[in-house]
C-alpha atoms as a PDB file:
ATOM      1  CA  UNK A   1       4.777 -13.239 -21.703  1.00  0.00           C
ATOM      2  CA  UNK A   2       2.576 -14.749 -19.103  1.00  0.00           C
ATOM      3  CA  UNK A   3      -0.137 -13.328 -16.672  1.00  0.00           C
ATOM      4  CA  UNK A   4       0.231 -14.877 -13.021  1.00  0.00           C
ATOM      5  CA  UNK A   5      -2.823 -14.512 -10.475  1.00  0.00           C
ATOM      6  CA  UNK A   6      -2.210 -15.445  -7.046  1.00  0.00           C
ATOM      7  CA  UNK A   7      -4.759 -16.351  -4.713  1.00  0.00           C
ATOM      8  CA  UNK A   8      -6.108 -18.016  -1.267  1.00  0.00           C
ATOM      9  CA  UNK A   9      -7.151 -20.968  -1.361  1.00  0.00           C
ATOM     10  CA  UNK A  10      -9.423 -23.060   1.233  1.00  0.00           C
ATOM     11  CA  UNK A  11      -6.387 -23.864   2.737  1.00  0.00           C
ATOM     12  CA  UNK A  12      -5.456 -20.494   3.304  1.00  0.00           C
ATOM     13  CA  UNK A  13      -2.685 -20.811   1.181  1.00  0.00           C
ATOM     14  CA  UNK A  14      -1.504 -18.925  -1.854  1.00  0.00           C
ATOM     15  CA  UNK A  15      -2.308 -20.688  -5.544  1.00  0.00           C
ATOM     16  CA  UNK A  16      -0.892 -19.903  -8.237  1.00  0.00           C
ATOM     17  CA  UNK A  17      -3.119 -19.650 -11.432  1.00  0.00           C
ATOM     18  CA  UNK A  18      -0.441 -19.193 -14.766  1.00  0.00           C
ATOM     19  CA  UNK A  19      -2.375 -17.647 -18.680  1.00  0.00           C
ATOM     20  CA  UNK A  20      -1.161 -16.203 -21.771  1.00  0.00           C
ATOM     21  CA  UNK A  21      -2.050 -12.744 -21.304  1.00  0.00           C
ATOM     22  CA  UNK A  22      -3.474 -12.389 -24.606  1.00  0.00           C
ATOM     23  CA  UNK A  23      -5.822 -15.230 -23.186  1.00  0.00           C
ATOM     24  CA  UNK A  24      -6.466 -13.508 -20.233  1.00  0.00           C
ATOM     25  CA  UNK A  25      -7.839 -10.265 -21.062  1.00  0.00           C
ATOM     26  CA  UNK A  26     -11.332  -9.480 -23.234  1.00  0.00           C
ATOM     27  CA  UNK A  27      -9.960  -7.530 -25.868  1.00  0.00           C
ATOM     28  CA  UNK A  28     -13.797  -6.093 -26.811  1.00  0.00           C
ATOM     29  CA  UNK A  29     -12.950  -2.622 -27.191  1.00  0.00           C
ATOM     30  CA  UNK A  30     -11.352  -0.666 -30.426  1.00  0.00           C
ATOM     31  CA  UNK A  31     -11.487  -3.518 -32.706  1.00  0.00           C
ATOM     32  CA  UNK A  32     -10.896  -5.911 -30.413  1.00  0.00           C
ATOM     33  CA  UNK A  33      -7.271  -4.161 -29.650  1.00  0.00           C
ATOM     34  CA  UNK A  34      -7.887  -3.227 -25.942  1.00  0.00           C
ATOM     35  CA  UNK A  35      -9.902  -4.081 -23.102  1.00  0.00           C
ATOM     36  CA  UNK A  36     -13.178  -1.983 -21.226  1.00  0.00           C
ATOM     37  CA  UNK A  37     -11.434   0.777 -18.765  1.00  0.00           C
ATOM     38  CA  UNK A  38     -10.840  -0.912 -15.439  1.00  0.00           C
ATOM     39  CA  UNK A  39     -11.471   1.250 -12.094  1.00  0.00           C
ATOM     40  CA  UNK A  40      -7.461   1.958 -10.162  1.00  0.00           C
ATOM     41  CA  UNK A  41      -6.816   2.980  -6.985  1.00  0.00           C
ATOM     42  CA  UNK A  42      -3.179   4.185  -7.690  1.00  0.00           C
ATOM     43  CA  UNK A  43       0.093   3.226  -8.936  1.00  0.00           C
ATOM     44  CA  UNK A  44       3.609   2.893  -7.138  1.00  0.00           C
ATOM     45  CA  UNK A  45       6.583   2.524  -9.053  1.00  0.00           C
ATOM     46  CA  UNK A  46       8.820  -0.079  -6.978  1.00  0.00           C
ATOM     47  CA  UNK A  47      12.746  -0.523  -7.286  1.00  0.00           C
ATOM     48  CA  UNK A  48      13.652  -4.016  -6.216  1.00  0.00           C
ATOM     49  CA  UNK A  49      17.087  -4.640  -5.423  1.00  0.00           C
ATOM     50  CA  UNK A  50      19.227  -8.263  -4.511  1.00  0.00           C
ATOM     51  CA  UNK A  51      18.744  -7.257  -0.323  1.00  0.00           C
ATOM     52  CA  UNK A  52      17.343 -10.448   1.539  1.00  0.00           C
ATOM     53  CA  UNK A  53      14.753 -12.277   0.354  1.00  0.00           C
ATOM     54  CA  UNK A  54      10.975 -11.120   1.302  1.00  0.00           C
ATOM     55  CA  UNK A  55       9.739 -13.963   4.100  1.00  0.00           C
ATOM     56  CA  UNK A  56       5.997 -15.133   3.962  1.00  0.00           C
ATOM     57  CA  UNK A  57       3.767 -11.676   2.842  1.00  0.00           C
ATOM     58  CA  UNK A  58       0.182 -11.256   1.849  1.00  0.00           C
ATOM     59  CA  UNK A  59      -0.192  -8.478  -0.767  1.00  0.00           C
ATOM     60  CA  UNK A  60      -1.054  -5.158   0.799  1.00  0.00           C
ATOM     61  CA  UNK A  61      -4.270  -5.060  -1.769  1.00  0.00           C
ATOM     62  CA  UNK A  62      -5.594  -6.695  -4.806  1.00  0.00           C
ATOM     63  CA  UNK A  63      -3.516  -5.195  -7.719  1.00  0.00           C
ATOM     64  CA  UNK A  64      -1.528  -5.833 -10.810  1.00  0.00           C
ATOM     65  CA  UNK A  65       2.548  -5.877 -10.590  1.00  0.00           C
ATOM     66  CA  UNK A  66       3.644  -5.183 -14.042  1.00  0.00           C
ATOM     67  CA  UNK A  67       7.401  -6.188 -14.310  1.00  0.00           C
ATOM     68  CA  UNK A  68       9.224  -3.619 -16.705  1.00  0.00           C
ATOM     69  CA  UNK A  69      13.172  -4.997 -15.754  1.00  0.00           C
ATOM     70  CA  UNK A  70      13.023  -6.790 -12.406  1.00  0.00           C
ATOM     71  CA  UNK A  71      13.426 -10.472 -12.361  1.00  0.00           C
ATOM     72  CA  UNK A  72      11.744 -12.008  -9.251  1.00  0.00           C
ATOM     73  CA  UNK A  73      11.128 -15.258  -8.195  1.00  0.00           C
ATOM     74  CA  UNK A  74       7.649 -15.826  -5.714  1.00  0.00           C
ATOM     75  CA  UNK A  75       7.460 -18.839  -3.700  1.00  0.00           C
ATOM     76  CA  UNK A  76       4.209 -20.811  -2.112  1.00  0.00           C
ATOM     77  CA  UNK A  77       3.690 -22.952   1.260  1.00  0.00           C
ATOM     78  CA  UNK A  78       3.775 -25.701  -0.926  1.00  0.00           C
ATOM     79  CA  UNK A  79       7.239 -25.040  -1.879  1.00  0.00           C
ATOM     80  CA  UNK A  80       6.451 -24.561  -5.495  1.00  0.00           C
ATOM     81  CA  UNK A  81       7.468 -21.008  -7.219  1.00  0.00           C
ATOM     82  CA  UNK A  82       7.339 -18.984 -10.240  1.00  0.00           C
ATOM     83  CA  UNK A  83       9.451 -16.920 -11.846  1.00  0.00           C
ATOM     84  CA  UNK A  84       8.252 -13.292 -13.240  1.00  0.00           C
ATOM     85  CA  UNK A  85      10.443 -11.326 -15.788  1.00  0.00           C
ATOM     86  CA  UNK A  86      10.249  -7.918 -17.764  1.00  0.00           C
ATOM     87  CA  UNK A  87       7.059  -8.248 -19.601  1.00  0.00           C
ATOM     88  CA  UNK A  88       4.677 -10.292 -17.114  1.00  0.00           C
ATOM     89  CA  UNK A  89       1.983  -9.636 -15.440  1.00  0.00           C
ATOM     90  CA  UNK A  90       1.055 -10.277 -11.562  1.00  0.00           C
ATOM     91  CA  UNK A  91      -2.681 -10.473 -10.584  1.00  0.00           C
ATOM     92  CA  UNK A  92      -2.097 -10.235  -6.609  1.00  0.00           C
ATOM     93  CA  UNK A  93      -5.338 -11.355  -5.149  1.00  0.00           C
ATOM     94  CA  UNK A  94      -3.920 -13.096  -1.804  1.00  0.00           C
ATOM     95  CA  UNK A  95      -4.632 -10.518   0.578  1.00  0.00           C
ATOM     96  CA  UNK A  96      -5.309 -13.076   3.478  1.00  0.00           C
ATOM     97  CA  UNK A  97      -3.937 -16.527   4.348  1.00  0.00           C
ATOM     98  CA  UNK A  98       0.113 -17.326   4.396  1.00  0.00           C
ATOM     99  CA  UNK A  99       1.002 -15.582   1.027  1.00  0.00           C
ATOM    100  CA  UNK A 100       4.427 -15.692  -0.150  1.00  0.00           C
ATOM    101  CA  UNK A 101       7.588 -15.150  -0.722  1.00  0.00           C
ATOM    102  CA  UNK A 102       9.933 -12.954  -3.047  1.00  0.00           C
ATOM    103  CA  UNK A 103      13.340 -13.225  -3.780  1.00  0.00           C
ATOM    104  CA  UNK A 104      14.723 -10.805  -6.217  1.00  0.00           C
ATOM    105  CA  UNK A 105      17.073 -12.792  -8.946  1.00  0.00           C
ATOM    106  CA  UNK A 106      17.937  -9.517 -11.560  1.00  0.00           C
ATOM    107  CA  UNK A 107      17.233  -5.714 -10.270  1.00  0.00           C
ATOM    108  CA  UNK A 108      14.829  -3.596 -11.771  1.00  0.00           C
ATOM    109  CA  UNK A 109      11.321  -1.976 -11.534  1.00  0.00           C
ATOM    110  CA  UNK A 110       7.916  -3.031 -11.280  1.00  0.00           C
ATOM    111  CA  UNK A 111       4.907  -0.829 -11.212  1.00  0.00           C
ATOM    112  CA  UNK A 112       2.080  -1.810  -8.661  1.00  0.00           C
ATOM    113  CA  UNK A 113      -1.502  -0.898 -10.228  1.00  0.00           C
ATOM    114  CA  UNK A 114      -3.993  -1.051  -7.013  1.00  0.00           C
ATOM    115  CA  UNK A 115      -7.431  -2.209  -7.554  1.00  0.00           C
ATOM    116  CA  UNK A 116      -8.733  -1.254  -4.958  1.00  0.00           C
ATOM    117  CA  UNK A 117      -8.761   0.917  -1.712  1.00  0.00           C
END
């Protein structure tokens, strides 16, 4: 299972960042089993279905999607893309610039964790 983070770059385009999320995290608390507490904003649980792909979007705020059964692939400017399945992690941190795109391959849910206001 991987962790994606998405960013903007100097270019104002989104980047794409790809970790192990074992890697990822600092597992420091409880014998080294979890990670410190980390401040939320909210949560919305999100049902994507097969409609039409989503054109060129920033994300509304920086925040984790955690994909429980949705399969969904996100596209950059570049014309690169990744594909995120039950199990991975999103780190949506491109708020500004061109973003990306989604295109929903296998219905499901993700849950949006906001970060911030």
């Amino acid at each position: 299972m991987k962790l994606v983070r998405l960013y903007t770059g100097d270019d104002n385009e989104t980047h794409i960042e790809q970790h192990d999320q074992m890697d990822y995290f600092d597992f420091t608390e409880r014998n080294n089993t979890r990670t410190a507490v980390q401040q939320t904003h909210g949560i919305v649980f999100a049902k994507r279905d097969t409609d039409a792909p989503v054109k060129f979007h920033n994300a509304t705020k920086r925040q984790y999607g955690l994909y429980l059964s949705a399969t969904v692939e996100l596209g950059m400017g570049d014309g690169s893309s990744v594909v995120m399945e039950p199990g991975d992690i999103l780190l949506a941190e491109d708020t500004t610039g061109h973003g990306h795109t989604s295109k929903v391959l296998k219905e499901g849910m993700v849950i949006f964790v906001r970060l911030e206001d």
